[in-house]
PDB file of N, CA and C in Angstrom:
ATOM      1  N   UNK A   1      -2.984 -13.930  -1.841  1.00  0.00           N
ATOM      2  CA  UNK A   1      -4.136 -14.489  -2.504  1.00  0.00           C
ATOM      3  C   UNK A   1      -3.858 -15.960  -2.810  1.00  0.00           C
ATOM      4  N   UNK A   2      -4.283 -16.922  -2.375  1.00  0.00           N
ATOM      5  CA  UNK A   2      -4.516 -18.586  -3.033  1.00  0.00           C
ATOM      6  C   UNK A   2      -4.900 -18.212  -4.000  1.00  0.00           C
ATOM      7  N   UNK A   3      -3.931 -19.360  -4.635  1.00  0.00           N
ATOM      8  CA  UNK A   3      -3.929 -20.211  -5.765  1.00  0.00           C
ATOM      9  C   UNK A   3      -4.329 -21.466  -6.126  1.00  0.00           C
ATOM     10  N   UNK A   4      -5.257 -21.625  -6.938  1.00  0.00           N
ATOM     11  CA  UNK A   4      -5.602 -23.290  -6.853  1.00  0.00           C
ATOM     12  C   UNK A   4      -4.690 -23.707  -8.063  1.00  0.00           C
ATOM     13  N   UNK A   5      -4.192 -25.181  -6.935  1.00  0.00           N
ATOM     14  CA  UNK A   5      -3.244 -25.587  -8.573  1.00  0.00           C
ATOM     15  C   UNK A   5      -4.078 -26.144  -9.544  1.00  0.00           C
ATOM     16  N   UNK A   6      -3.493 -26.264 -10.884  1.00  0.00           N
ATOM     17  CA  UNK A   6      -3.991 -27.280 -11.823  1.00  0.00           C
ATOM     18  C   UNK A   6      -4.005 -28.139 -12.245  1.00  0.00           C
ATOM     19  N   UNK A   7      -4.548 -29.285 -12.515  1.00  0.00           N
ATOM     20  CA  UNK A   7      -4.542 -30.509 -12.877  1.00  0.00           C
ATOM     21  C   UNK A   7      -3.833 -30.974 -13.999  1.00  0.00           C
ATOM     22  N   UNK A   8      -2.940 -32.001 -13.599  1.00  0.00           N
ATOM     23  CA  UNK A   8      -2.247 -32.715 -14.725  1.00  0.00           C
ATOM     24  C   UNK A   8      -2.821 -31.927 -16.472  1.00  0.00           C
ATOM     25  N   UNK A   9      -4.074 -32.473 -16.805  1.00  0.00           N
ATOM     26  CA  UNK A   9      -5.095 -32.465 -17.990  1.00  0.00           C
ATOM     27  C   UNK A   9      -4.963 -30.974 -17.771  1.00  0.00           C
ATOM     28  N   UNK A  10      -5.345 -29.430 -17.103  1.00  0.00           N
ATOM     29  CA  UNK A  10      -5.578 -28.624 -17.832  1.00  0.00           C
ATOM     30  C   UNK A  10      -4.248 -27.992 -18.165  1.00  0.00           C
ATOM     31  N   UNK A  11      -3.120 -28.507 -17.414  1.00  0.00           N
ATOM     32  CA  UNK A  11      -1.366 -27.889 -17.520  1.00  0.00           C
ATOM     33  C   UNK A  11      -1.208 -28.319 -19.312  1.00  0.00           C
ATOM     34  N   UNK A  12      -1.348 -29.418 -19.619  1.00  0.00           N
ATOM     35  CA  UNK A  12      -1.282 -30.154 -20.615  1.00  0.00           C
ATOM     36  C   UNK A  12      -2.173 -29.235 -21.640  1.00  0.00           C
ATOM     37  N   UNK A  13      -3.238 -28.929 -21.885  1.00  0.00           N
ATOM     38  CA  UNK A  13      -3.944 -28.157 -22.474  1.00  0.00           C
ATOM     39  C   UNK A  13      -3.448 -26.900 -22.691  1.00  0.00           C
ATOM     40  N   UNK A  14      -3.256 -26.560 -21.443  1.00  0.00           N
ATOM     41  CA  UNK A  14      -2.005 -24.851 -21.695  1.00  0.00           C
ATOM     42  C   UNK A  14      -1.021 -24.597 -22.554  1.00  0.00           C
ATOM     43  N   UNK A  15       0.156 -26.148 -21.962  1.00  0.00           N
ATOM     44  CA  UNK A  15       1.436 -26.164 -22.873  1.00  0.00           C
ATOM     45  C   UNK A  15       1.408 -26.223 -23.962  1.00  0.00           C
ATOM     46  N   UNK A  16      -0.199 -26.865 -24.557  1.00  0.00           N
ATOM     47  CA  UNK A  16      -0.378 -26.894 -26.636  1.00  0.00           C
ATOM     48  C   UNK A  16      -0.111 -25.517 -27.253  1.00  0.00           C
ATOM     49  N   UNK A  17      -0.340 -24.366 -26.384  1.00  0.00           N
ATOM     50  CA  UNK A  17       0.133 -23.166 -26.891  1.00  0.00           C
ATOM     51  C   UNK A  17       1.362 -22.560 -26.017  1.00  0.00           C
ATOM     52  N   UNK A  18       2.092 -23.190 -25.444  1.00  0.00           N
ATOM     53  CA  UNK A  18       3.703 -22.749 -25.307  1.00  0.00           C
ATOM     54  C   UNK A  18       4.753 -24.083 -25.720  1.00  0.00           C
ATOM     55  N   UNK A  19       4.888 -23.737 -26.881  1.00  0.00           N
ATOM     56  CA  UNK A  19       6.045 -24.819 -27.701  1.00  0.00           C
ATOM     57  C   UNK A  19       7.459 -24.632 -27.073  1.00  0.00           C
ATOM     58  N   UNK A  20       7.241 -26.109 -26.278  1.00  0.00           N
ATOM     59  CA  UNK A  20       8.962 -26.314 -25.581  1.00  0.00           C
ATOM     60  C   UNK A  20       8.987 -25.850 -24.332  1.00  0.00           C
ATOM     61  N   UNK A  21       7.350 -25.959 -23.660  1.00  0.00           N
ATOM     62  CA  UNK A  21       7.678 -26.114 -22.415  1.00  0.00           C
ATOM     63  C   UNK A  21       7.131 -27.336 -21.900  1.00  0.00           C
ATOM     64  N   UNK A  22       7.886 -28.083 -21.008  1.00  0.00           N
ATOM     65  CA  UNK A  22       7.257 -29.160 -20.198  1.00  0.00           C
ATOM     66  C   UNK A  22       6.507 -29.056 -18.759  1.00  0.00           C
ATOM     67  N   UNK A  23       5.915 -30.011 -18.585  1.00  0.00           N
ATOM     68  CA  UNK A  23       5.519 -30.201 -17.341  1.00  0.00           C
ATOM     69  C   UNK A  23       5.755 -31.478 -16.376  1.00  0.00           C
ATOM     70  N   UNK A  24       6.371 -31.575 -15.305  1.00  0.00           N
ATOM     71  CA  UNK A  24       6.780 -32.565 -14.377  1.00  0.00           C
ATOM     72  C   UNK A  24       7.023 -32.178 -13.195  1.00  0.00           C
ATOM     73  N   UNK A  25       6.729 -32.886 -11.977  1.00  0.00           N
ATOM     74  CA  UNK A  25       7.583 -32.718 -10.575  1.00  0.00           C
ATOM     75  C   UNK A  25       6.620 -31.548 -10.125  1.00  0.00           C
ATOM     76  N   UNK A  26       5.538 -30.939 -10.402  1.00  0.00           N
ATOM     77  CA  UNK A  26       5.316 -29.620  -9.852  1.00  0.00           C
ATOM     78  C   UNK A  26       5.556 -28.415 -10.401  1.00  0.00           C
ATOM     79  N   UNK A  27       6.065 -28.734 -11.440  1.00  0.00           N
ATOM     80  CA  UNK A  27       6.663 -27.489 -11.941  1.00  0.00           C
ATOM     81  C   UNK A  27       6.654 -27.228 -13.590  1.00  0.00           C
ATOM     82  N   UNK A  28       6.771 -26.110 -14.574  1.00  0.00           N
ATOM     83  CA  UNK A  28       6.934 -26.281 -15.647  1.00  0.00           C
ATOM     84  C   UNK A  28       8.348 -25.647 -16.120  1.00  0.00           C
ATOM     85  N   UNK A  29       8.685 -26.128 -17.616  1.00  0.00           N
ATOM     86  CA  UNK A  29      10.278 -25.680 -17.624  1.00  0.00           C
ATOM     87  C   UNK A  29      10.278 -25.432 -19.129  1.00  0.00           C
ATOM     88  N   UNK A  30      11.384 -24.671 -19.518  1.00  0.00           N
ATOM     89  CA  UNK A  30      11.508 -24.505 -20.898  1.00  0.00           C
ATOM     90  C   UNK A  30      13.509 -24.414 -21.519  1.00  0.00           C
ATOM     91  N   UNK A  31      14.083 -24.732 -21.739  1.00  0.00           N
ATOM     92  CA  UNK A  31      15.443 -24.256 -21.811  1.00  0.00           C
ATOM     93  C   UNK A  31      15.868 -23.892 -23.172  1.00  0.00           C
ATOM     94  N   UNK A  32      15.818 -23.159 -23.278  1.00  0.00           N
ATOM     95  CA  UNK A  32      16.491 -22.164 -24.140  1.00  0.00           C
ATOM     96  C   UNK A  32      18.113 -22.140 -24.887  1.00  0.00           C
ATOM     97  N   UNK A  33      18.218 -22.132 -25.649  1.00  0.00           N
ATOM     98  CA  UNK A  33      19.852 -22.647 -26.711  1.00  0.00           C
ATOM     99  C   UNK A  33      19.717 -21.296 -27.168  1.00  0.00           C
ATOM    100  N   UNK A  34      21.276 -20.435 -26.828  1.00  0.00           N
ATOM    101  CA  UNK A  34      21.074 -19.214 -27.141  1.00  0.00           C
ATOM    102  C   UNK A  34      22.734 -19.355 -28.303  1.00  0.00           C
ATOM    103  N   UNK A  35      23.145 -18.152 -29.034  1.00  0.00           N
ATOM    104  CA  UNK A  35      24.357 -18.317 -29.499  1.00  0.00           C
ATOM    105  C   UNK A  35      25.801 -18.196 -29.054  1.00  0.00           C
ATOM    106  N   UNK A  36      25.252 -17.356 -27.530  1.00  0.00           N
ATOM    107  CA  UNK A  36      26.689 -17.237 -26.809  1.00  0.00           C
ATOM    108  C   UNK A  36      26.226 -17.330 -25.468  1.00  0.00           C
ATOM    109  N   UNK A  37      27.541 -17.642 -24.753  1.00  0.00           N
ATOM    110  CA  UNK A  37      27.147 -17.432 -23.217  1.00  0.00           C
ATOM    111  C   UNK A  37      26.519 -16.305 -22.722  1.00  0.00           C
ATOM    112  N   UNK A  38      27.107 -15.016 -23.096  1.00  0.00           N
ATOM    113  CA  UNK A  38      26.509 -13.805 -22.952  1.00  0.00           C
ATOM    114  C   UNK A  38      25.346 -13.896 -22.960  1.00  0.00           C
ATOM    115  N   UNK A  39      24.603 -14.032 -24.359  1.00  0.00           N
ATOM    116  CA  UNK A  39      23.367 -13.925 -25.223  1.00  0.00           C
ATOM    117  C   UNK A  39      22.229 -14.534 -24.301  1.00  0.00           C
ATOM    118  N   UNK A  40      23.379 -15.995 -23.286  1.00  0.00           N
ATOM    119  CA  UNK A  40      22.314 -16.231 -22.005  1.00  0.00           C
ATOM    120  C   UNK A  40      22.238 -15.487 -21.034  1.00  0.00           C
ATOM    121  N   UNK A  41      22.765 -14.957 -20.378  1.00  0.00           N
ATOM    122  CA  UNK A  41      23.306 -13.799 -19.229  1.00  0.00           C
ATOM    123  C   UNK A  41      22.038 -12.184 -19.607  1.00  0.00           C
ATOM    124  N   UNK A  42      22.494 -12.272 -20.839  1.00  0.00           N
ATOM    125  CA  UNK A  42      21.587 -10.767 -21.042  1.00  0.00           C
ATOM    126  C   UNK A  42      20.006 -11.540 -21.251  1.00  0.00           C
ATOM    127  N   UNK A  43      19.638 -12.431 -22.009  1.00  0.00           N
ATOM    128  CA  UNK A  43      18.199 -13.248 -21.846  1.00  0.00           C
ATOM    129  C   UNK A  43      17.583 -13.749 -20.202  1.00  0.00           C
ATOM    130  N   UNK A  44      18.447 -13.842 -19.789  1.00  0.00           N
ATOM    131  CA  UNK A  44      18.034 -14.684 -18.555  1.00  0.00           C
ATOM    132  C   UNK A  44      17.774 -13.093 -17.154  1.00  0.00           C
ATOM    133  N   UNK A  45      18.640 -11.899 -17.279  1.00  0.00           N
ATOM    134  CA  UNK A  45      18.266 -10.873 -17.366  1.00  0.00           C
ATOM    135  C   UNK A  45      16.808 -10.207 -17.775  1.00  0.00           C
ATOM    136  N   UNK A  46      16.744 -10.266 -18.738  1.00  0.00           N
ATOM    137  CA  UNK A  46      15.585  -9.881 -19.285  1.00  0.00           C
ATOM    138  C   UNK A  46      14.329 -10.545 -18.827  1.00  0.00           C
ATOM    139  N   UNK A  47      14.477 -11.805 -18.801  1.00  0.00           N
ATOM    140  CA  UNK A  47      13.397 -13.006 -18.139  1.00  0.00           C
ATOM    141  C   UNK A  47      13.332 -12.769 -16.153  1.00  0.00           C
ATOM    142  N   UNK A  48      14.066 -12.436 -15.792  1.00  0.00           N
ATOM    143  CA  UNK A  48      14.163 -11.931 -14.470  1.00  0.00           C
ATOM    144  C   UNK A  48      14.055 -10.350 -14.259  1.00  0.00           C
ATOM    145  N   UNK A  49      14.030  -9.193 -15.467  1.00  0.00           N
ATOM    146  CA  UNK A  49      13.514  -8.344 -14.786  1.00  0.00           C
ATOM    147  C   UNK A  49      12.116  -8.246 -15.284  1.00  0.00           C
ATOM    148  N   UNK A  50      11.668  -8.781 -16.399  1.00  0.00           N
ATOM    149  CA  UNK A  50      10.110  -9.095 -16.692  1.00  0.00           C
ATOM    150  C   UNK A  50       9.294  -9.755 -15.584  1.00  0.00           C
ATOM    151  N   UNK A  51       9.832 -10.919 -14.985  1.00  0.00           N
ATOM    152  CA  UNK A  51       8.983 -11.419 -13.953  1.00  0.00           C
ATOM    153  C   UNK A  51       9.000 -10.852 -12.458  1.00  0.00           C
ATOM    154  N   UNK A  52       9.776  -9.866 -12.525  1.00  0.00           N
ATOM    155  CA  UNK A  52      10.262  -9.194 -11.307  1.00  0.00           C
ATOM    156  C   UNK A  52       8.861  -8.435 -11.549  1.00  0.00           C
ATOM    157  N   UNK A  53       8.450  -7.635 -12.711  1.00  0.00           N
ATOM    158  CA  UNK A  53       7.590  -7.141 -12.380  1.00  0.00           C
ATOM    159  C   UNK A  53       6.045  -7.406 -12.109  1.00  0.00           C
ATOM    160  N   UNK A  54       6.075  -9.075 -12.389  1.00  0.00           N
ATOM    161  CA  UNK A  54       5.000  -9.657 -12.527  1.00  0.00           C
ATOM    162  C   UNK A  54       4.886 -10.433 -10.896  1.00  0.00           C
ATOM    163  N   UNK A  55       5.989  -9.950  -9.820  1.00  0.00           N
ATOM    164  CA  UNK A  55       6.028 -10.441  -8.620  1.00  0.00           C
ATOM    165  C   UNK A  55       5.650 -11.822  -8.768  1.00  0.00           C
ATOM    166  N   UNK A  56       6.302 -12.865  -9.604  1.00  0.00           N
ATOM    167  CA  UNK A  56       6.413 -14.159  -9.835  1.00  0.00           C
ATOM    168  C   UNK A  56       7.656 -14.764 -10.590  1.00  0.00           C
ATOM    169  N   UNK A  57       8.351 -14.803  -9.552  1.00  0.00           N
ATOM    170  CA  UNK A  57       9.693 -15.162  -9.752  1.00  0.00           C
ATOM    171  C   UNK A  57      10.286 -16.858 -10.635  1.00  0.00           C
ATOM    172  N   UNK A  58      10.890 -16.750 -11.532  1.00  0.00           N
ATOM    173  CA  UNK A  58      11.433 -18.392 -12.048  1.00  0.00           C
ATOM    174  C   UNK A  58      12.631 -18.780 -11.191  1.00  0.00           C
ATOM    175  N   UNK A  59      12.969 -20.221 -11.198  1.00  0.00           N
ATOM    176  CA  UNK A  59      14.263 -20.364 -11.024  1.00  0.00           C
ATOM    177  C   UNK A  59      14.862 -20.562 -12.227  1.00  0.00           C
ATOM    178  N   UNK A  60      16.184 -20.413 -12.199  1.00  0.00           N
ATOM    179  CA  UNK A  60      16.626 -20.282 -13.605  1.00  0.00           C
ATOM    180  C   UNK A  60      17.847 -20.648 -13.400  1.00  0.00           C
ATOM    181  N   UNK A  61      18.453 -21.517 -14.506  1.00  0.00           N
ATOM    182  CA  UNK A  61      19.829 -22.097 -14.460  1.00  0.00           C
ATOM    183  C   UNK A  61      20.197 -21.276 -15.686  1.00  0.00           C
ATOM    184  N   UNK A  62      21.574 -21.099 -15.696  1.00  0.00           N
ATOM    185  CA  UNK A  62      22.421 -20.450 -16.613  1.00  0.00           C
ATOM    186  C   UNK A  62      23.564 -21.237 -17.233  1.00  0.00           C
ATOM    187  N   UNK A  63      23.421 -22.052 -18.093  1.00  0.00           N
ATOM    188  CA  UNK A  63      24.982 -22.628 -18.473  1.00  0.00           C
ATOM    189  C   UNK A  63      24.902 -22.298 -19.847  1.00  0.00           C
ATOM    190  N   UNK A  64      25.949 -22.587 -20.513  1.00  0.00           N
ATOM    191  CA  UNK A  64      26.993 -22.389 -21.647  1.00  0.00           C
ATOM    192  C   UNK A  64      26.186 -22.406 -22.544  1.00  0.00           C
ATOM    193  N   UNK A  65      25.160 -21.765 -23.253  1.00  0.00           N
ATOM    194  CA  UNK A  65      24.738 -21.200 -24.162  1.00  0.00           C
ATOM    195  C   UNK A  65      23.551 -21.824 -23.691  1.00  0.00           C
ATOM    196  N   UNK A  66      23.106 -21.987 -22.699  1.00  0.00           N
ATOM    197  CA  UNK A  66      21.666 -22.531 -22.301  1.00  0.00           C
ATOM    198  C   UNK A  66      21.168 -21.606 -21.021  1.00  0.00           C
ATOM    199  N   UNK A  67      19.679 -21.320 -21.020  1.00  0.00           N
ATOM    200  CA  UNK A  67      19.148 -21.155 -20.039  1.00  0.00           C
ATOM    201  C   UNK A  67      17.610 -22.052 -19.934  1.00  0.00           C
ATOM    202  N   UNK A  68      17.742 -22.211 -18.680  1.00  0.00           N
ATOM    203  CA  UNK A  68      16.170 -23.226 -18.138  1.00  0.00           C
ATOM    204  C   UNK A  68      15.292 -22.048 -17.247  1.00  0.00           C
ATOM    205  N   UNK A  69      14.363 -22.194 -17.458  1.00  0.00           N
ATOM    206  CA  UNK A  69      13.329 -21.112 -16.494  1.00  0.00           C
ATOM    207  C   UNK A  69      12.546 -22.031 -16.219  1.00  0.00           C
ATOM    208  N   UNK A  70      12.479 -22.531 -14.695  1.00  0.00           N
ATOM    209  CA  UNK A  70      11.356 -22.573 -14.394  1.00  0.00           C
ATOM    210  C   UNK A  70      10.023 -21.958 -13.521  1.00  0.00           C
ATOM    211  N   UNK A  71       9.091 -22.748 -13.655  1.00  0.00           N
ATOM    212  CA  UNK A  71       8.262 -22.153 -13.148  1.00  0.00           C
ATOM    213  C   UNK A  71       7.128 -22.818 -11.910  1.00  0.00           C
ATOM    214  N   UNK A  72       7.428 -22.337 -10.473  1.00  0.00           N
ATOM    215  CA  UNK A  72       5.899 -23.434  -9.668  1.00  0.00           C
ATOM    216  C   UNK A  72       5.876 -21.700  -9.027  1.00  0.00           C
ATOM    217  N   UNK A  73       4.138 -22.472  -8.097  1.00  0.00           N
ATOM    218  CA  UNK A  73       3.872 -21.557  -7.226  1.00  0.00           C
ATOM    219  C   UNK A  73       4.190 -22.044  -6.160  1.00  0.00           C
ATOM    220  N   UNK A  74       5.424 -21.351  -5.335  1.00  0.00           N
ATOM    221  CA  UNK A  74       6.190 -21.736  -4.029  1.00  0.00           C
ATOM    222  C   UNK A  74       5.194 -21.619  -3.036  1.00  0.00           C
ATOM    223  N   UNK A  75       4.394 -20.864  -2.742  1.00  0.00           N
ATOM    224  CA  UNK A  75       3.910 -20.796  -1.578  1.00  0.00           C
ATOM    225  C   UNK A  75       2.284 -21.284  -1.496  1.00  0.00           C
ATOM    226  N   UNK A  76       2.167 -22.028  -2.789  1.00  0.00           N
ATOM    227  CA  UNK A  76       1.005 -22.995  -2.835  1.00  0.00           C
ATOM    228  C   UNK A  76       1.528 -24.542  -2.353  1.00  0.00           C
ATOM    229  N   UNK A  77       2.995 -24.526  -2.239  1.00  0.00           N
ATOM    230  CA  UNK A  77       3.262 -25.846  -2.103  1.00  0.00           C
ATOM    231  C   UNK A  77       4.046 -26.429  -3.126  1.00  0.00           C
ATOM    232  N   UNK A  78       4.444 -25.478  -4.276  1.00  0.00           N
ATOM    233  CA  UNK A  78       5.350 -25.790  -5.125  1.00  0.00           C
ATOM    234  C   UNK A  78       4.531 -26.933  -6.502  1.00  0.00           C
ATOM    235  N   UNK A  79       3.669 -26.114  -6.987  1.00  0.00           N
ATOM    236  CA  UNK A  79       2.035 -26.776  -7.710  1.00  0.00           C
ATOM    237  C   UNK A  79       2.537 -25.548  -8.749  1.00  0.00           C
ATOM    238  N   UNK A  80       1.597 -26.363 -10.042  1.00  0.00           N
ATOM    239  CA  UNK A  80       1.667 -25.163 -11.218  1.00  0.00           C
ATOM    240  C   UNK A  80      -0.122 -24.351 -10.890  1.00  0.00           C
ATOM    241  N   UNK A  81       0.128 -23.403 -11.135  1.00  0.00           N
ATOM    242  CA  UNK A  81      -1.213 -22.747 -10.956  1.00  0.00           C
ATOM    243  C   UNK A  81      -0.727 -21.134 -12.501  1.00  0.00           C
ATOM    244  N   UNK A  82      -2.229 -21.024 -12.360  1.00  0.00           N
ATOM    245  CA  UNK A  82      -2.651 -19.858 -13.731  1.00  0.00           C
ATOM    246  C   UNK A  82      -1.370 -19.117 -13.240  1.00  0.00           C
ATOM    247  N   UNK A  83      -0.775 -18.571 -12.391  1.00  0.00           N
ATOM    248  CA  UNK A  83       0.280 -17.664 -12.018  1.00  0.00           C
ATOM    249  C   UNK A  83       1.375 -18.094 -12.997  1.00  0.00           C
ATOM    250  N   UNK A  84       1.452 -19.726 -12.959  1.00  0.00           N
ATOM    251  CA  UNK A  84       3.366 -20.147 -13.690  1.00  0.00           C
ATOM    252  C   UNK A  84       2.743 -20.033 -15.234  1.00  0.00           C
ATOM    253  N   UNK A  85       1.534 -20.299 -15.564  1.00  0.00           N
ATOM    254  CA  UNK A  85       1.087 -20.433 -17.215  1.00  0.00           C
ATOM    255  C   UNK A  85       1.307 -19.008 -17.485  1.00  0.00           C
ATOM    256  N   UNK A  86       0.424 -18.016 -16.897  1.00  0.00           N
ATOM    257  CA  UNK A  86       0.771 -16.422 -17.396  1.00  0.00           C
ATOM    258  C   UNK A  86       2.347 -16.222 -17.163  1.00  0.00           C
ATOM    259  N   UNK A  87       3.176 -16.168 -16.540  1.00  0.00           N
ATOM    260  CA  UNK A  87       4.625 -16.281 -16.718  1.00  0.00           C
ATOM    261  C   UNK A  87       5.207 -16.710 -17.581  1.00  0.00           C
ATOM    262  N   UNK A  88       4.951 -18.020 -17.818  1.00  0.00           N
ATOM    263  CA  UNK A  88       5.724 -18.671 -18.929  1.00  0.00           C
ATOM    264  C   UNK A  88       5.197 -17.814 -20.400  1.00  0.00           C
ATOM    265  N   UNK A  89       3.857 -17.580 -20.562  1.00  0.00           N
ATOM    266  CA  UNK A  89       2.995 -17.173 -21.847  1.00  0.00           C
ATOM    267  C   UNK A  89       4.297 -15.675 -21.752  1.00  0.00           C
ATOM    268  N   UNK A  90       4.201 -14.777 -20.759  1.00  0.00           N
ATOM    269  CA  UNK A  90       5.202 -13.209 -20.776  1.00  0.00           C
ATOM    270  C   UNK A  90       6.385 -13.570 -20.854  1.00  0.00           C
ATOM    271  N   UNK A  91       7.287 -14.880 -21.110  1.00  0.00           N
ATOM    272  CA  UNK A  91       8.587 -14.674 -21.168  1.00  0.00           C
ATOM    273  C   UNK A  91       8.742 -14.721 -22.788  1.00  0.00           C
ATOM    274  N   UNK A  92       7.756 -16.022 -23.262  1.00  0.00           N
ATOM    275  CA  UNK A  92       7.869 -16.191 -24.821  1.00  0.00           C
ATOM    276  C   UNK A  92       7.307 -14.797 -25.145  1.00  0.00           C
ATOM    277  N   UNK A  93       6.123 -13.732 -24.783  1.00  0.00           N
ATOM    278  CA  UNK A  93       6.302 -12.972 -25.636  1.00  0.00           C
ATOM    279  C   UNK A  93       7.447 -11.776 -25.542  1.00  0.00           C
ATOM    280  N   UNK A  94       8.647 -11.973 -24.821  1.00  0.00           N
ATOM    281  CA  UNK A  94       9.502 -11.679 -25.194  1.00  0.00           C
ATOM    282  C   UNK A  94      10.063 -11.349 -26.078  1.00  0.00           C
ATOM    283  N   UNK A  95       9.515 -12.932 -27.303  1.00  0.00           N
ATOM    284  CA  UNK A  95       9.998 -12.624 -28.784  1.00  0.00           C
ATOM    285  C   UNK A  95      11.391 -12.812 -28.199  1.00  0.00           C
ATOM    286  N   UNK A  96      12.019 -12.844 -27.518  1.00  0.00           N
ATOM    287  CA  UNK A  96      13.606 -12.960 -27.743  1.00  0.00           C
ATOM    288  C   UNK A  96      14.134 -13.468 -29.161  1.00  0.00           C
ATOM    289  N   UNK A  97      14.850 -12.939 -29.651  1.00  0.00           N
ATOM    290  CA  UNK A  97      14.911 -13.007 -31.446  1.00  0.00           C
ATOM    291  C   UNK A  97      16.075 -14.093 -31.455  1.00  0.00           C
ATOM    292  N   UNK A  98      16.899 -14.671 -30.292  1.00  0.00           N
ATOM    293  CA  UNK A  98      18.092 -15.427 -30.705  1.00  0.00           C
ATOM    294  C   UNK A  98      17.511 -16.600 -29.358  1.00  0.00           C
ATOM    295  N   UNK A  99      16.380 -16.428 -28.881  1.00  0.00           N
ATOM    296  CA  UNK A  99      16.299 -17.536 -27.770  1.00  0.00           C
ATOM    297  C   UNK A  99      15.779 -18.465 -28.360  1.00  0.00           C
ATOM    298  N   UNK A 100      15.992 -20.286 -28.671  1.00  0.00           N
ATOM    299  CA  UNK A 100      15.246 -21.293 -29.362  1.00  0.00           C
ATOM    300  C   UNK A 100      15.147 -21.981 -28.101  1.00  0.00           C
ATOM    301  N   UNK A 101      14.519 -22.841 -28.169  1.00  0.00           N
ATOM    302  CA  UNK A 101      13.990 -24.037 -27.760  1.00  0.00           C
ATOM    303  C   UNK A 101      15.547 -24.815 -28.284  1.00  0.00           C
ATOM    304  N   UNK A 102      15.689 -26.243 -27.013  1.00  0.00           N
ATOM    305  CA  UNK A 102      17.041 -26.735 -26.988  1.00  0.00           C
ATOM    306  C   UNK A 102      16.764 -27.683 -27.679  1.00  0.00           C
TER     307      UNK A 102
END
């Protein structure tokens, strides 16, 4: 199914209700300051089998008490579209209780 991407202005409008995610390059991102390395390993887990089921995959970096998720639609051309906003909206409601904003 196409995806139409979204415009600079409505990505921007989205992110007012996901605190601590950005938008640049095509893509949106959020990184996460957790309390242990683990605490990233089992979060970043959790964020990959949630989107596993949402057949909309992040890339995701893992370092030392940090994780980054991001988010494009690859096969639109690597564009944010409603697909990366509903993703990003299902990882925060995660609620992850020890995941902050970096």
């Amino acid at each position: 199914m196409a995806r139409s991407p979204l415009s600079a202005d409505a990505i921007a409008a989205q992110l007012v209700s996901l605190p601590g995610w950005t938008h640049s390059e095509g893509a949106i991102a959020k990184t996460y300051t957790l309390p242990t390395y683990t605490g990233g390993l089992v979060f970043a887990s959790a964020v990959g089998a949630l989107c596993e089921g949402m057949d909309h995959h992040p890339e995701m970096i893992v370092g030392y008490k940090k994780v980054t998720v991001t988010f494009m639609t690859h096969d639109e051309g690597n564009v944010v579209t409603d697909n990366d906003i509903a993703a990003a909206r299902a990882v925060e409601s995660l609620g992850y209780p020890k995941a902050q904003p970096a």
